[in-house]
N, C-alpha and C. Protein backbone atom coordinates (compact mmCIF):
# COMPACT_ATOMS: atom_id res chain seq x y z
N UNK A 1 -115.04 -70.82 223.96
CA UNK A 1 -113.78 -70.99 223.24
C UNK A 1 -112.88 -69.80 223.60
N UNK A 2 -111.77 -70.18 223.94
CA UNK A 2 -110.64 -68.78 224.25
C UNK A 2 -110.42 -68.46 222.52
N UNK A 3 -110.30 -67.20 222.76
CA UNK A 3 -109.95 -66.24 221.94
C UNK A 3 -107.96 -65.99 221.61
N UNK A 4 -107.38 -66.50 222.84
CA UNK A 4 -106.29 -66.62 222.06
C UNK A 4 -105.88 -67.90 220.90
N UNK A 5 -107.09 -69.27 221.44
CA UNK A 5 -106.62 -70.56 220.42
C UNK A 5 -107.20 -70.13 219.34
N UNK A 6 -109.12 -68.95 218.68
CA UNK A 6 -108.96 -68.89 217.95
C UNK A 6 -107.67 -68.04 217.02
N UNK A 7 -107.08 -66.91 218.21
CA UNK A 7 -105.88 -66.03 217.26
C UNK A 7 -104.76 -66.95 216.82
N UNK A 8 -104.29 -67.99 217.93
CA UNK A 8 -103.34 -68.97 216.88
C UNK A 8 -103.89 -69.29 215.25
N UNK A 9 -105.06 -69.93 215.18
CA UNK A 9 -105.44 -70.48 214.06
C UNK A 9 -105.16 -69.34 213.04
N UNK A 10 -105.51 -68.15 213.03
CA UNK A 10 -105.19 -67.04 212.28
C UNK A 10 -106.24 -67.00 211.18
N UNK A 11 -107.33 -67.18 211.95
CA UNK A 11 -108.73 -67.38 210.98
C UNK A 11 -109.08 -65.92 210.45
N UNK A 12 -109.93 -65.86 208.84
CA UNK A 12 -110.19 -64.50 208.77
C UNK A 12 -111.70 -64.77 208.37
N UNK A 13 -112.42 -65.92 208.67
CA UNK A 13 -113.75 -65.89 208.55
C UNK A 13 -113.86 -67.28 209.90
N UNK A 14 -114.25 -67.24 210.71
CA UNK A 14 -114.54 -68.37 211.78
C UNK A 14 -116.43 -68.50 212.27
N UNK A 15 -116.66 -69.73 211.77
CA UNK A 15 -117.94 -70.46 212.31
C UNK A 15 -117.97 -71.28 213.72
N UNK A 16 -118.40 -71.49 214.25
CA UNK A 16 -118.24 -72.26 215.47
C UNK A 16 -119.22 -73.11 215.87
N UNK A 17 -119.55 -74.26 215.50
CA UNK A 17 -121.06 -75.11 216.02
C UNK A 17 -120.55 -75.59 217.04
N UNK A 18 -121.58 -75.77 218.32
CA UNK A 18 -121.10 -76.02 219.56
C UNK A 18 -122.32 -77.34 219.81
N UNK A 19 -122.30 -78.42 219.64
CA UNK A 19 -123.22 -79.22 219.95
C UNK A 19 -123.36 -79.79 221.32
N UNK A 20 -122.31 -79.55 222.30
CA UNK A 20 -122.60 -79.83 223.94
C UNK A 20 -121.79 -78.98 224.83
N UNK A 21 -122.16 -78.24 225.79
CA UNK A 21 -121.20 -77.61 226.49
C UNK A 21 -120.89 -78.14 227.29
N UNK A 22 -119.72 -78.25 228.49
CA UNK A 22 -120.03 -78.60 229.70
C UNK A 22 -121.11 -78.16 230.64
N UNK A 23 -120.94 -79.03 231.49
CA UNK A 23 -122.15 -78.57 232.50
C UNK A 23 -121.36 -77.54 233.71
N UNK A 24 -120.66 -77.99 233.94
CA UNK A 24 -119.36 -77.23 235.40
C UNK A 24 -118.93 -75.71 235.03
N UNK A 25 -118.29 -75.41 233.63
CA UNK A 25 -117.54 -74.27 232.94
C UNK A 25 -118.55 -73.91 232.11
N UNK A 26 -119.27 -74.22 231.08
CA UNK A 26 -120.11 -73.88 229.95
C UNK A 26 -118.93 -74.18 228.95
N UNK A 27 -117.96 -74.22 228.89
CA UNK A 27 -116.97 -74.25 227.79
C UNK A 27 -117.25 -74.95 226.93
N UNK A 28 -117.23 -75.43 225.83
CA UNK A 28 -117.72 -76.14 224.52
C UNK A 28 -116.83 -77.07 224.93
N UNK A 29 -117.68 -78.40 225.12
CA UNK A 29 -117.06 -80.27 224.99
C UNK A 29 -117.09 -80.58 223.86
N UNK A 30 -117.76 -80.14 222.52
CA UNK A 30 -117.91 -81.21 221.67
C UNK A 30 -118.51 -80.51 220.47
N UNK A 31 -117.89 -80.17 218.79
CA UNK A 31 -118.38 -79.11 218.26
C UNK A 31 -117.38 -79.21 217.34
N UNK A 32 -117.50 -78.27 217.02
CA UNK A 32 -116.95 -78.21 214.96
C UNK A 32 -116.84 -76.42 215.21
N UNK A 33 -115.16 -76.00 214.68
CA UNK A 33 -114.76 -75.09 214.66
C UNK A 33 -113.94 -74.94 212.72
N UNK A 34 -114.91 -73.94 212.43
CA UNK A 34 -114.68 -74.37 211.12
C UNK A 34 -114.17 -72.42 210.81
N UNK A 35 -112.70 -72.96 210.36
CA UNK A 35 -111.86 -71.72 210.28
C UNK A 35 -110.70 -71.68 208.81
N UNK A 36 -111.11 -70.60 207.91
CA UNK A 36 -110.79 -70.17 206.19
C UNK A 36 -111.29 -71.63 205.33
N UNK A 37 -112.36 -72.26 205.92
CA UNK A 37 -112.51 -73.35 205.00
C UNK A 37 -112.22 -74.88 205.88
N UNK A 38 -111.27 -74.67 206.31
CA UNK A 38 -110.57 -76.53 207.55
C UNK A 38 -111.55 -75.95 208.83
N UNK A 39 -112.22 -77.41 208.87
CA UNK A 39 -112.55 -77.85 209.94
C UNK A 39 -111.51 -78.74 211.30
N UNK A 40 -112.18 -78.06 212.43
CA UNK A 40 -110.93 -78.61 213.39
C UNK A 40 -112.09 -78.67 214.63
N UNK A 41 -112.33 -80.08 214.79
CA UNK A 41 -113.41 -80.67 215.73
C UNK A 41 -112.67 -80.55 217.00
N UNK A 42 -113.99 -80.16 217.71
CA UNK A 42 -114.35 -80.40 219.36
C UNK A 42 -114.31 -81.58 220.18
N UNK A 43 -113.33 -81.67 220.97
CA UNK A 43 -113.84 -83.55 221.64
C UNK A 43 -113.29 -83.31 223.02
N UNK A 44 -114.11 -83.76 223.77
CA UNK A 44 -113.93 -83.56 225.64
C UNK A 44 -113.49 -82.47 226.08
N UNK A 45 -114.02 -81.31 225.20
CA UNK A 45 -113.17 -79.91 225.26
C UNK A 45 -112.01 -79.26 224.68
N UNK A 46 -111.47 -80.71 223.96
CA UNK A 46 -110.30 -79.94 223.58
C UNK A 46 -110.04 -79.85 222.05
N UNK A 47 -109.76 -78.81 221.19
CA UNK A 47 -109.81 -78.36 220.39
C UNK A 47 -108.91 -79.62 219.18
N UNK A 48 -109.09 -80.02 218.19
CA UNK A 48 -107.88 -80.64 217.76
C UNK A 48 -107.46 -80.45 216.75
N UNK A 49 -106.33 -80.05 216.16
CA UNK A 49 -105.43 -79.23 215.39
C UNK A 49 -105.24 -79.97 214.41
N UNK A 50 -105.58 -81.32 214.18
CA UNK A 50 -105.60 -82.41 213.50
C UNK A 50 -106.11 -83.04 212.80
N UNK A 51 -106.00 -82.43 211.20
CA UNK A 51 -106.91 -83.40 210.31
C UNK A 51 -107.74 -84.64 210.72
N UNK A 52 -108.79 -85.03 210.19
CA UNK A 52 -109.64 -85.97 210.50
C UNK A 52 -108.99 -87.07 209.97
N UNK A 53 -108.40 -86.99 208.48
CA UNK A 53 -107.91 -87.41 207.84
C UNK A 53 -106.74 -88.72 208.75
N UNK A 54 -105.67 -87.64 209.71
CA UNK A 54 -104.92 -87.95 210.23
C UNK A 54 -104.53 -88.19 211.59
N UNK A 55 -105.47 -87.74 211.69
CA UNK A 55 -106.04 -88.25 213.33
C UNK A 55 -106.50 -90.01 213.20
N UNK A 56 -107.61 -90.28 212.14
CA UNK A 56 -107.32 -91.92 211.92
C UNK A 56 -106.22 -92.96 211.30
N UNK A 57 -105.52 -91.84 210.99
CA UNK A 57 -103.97 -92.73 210.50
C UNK A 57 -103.25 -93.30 212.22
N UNK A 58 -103.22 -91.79 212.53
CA UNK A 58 -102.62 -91.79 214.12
C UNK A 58 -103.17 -92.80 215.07
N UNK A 59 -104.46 -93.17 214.56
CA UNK A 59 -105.24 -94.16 215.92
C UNK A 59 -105.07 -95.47 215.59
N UNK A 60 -104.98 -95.78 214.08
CA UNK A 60 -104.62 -96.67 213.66
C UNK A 60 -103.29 -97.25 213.99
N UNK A 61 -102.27 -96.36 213.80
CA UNK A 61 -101.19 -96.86 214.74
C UNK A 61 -100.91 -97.00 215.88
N UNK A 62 -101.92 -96.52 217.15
CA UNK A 62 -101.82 -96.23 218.03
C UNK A 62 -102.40 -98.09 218.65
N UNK A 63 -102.98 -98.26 218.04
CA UNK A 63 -103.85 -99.42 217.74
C UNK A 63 -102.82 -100.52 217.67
N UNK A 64 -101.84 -100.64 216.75
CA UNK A 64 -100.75 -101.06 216.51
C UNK A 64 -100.07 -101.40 217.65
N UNK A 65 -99.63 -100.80 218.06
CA UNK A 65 -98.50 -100.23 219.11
C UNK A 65 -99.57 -101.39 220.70
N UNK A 66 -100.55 -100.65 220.55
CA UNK A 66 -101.14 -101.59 222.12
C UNK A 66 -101.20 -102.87 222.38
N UNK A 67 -101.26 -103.32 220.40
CA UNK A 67 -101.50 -104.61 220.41
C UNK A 67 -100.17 -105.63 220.38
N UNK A 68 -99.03 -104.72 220.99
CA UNK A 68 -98.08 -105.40 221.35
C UNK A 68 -98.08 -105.80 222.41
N UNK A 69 -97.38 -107.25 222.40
CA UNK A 69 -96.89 -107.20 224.21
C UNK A 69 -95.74 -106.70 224.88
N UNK A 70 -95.73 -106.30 226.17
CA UNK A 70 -94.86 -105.41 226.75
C UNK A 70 -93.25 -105.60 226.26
N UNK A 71 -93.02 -106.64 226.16
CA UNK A 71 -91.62 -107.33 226.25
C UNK A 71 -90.87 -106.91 225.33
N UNK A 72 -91.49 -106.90 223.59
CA UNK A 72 -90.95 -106.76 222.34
C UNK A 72 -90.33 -105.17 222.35
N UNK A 73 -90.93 -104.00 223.28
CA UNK A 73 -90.37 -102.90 223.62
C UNK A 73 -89.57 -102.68 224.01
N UNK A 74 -88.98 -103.98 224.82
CA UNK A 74 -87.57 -103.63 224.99
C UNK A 74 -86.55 -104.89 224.82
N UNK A 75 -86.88 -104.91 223.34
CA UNK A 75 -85.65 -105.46 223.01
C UNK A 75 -85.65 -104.67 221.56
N UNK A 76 -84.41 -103.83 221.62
CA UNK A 76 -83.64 -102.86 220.96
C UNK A 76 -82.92 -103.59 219.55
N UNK A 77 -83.05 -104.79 219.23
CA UNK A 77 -82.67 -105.29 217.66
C UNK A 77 -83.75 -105.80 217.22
N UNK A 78 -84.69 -105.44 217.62
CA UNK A 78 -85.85 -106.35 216.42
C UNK A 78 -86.06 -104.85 215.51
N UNK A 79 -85.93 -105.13 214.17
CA UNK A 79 -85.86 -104.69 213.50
C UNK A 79 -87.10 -103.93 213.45
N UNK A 80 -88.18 -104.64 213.12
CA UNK A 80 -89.73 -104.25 213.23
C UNK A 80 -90.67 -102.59 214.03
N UNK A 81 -89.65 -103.29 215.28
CA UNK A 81 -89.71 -102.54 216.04
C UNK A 81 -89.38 -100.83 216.46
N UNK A 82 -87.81 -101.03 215.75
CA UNK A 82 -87.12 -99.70 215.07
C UNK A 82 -87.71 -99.02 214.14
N UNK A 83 -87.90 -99.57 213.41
CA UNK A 83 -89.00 -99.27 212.16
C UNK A 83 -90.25 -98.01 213.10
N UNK A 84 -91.04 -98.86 213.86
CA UNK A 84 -92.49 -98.54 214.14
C UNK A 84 -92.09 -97.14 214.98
N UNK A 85 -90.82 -97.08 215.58
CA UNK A 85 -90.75 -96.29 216.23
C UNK A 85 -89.93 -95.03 215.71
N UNK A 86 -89.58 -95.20 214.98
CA UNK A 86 -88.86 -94.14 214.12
C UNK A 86 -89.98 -93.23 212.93
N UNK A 87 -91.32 -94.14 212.42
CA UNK A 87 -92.36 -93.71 211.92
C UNK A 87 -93.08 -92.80 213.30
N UNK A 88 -93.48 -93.47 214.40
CA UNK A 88 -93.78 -92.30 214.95
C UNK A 88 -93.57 -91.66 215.65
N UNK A 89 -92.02 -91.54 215.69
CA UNK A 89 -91.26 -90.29 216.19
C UNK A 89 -91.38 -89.49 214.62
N UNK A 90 -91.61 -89.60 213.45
CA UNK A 90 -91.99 -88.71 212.29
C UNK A 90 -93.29 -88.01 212.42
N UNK A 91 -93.72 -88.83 212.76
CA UNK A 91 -95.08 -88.44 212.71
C UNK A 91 -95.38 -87.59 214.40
N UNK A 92 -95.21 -87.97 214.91
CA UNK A 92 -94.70 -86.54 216.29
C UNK A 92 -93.89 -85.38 215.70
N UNK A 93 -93.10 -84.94 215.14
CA UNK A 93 -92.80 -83.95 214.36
C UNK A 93 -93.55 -83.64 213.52
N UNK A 94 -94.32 -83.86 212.81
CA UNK A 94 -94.99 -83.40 211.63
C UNK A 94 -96.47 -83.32 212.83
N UNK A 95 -96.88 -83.65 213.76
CA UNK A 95 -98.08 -83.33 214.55
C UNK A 95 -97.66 -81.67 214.87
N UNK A 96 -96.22 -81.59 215.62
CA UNK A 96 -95.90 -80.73 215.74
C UNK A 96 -95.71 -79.32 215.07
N UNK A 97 -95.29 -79.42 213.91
CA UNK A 97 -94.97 -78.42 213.29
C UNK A 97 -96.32 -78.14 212.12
């Protein structure tokens, strides 16, 4: 684990279970980084900043979104559509900040 992603987190007690490393780097693939209490899981290496909570909201919509067909994306008055995309352009800001 780099030492500057744990200094972002701004942890003042950090655990780290590492349940697979890579084989190529040794770098931790897959693991539980548990920092002032929030847990923030390991997956294909990459750290995720993202409630568990909300990470399945996010897939759930993501889910949404695939199970469209191509076409309905671009047509700019279906209402529905505005909608879905204005929720997650919210929700891209709030990932963000």
């Amino acid at each position: 684990m780099k030492k500057w992603i744990l200094d972002l987190l701004k942890c003042n007690k950090t655990e780290i279970r590492i349940s697979k490393n890579d084989r190529y780097t040794g770098e931790p693939f897959s693991g539980i980084v548990i920092c002032n209490g929030r847990r923030y899981y390991i997956r294909k290496g990459i750290l995720l900043l993202i409630s568990k909570e909300y990470l399945k909201m996010v897939s759930q919509i993501k889910g949404l979104y695939e199970a469209l067909p191509e076409a309905p994306w671009k047509a700019f008055k279906n209402e529905w559509i505005r909608h879905m995309r204005l929720i997650h352009l919210e929700m891209l800001y709030d990932a963000l900040n």
